[in-house]
C-alpha atoms as a PDB file:
ATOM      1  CA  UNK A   1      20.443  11.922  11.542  1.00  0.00           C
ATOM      2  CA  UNK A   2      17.575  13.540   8.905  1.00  0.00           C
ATOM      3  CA  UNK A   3      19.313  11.342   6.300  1.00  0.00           C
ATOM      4  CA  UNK A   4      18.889   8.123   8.494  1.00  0.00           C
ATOM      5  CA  UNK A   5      15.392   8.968   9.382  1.00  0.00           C
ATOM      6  CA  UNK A   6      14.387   9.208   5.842  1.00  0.00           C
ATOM      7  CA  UNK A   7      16.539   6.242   4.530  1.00  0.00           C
ATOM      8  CA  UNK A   8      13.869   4.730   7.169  1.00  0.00           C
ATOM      9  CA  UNK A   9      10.996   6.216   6.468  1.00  0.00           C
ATOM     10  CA  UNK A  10      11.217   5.325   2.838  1.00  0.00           C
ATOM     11  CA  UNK A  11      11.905   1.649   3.974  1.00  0.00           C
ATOM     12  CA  UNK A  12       8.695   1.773   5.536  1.00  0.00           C
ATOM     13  CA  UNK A  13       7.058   3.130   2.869  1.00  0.00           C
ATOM     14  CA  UNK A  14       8.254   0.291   0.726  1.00  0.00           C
ATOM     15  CA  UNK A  15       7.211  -2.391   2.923  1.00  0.00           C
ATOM     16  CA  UNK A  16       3.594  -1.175   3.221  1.00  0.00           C
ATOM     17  CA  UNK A  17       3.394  -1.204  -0.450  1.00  0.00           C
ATOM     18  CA  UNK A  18       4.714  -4.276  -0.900  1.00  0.00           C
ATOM     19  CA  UNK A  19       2.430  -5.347   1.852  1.00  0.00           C
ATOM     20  CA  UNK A  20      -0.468  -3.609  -0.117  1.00  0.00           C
ATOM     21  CA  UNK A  21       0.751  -5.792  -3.280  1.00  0.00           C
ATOM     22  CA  UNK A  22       0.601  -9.141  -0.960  1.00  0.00           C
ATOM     23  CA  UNK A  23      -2.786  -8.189   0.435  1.00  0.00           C
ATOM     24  CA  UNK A  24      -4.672  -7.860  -3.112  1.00  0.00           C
ATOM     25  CA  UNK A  25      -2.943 -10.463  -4.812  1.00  0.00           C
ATOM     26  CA  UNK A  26      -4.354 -12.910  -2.136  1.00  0.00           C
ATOM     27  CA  UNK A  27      -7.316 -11.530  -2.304  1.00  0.00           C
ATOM     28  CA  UNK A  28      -7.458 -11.869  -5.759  1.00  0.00           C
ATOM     29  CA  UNK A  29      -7.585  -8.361  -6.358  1.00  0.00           C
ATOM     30  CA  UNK A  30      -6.572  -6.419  -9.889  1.00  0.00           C
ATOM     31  CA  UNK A  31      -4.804  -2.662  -9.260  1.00  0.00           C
ATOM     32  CA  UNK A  32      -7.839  -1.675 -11.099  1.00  0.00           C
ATOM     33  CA  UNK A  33     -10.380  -3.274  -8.924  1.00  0.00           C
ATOM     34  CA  UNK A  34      -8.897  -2.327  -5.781  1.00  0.00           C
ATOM     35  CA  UNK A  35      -8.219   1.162  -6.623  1.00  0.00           C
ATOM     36  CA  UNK A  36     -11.933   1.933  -7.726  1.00  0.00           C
ATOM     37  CA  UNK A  37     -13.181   0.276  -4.570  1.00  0.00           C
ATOM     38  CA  UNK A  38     -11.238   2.644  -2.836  1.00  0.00           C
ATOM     39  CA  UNK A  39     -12.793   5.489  -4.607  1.00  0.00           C
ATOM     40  CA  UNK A  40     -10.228   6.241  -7.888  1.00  0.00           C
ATOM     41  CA  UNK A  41     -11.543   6.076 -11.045  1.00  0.00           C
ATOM     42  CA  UNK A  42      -8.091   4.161 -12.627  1.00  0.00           C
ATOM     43  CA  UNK A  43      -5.305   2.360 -11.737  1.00  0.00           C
ATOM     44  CA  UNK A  44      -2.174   4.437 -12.733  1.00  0.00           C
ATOM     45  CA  UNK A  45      -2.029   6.699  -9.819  1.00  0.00           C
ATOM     46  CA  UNK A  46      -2.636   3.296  -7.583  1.00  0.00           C
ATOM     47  CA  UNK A  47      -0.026   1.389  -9.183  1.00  0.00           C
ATOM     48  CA  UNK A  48       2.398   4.264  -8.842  1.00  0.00           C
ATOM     49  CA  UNK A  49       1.995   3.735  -4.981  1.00  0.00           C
ATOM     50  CA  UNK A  50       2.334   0.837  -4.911  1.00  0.00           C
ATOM     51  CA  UNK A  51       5.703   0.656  -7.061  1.00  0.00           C
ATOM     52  CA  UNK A  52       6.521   3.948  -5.069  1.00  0.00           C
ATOM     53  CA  UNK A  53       7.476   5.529  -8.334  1.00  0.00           C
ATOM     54  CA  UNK A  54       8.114   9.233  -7.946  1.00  0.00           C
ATOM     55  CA  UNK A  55       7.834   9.435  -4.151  1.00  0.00           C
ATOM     56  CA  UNK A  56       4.299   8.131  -4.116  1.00  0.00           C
ATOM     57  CA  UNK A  57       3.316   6.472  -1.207  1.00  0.00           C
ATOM     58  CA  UNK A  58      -0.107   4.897   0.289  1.00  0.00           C
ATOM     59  CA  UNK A  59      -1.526   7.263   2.856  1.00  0.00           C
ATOM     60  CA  UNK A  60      -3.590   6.352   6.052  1.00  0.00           C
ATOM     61  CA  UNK A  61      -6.788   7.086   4.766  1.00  0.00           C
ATOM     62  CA  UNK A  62      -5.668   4.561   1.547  1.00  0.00           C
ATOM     63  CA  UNK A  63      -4.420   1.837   3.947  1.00  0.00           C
ATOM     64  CA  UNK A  64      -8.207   2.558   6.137  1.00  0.00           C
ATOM     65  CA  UNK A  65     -10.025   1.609   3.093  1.00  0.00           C
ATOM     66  CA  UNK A  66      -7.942  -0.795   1.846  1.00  0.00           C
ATOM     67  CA  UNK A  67      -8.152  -3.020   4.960  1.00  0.00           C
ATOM     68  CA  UNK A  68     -11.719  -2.386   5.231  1.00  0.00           C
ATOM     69  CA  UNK A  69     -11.990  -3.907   1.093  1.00  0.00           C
ATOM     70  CA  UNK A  70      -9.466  -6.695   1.373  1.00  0.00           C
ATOM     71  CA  UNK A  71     -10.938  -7.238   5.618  1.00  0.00           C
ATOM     72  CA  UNK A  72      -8.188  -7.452   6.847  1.00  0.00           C
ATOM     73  CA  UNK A  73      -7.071  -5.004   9.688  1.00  0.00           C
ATOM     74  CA  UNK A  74      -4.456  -2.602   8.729  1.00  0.00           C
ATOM     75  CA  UNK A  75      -1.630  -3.610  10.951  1.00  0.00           C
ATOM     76  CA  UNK A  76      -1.181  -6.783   8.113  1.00  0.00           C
ATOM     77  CA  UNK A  77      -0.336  -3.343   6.060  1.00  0.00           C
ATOM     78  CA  UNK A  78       2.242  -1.933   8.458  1.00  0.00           C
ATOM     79  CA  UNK A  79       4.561  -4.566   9.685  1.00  0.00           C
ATOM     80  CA  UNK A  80       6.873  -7.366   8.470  1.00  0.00           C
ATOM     81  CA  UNK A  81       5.368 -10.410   7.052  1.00  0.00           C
ATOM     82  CA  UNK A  82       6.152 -13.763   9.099  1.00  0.00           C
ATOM     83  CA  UNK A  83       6.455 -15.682   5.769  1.00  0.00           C
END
């Protein structure tokens, strides 16, 4: 059962950062740009999360800010697109 749980939990993960990807794209948003409007100072450690390299992951006070930046609310992060 912890292996299923965490199968899904990284799922999750994955689809919020592709859904983070979607989100600044449209926006018209660089890594860069996003990330220092979110208060880092470069993009590596934001780009990591969002390619989920090593484990990272987004974390709720990211996806806050994030939503608040790109206004949109932060459910758009944490569900399935419809397209």
């Amino acid at each position: 059962m912890v292996d299923y749980l965490d199968n899904e939990a990284n799922e999750f993960l994955d689809l919020i950062s592709a859904n983070v990807v979607k989100a600044r794209k449209e926006k018209g948003y660089s890594q860069l740009k996003l990330a220092t409007e979110i208060g880092y100072s470069s993009a590596s450690y934001f780009g990591r999360m969002e390619i989920r390299k090593n484990g990272e992951h987004f974390n709720l006070v990211h996806l806050y800010k994030i939503s608040k930046v790109l206004e949109i609310p932060v459910c758009e992060l944490l569900t399935p697109s419809l397209n």
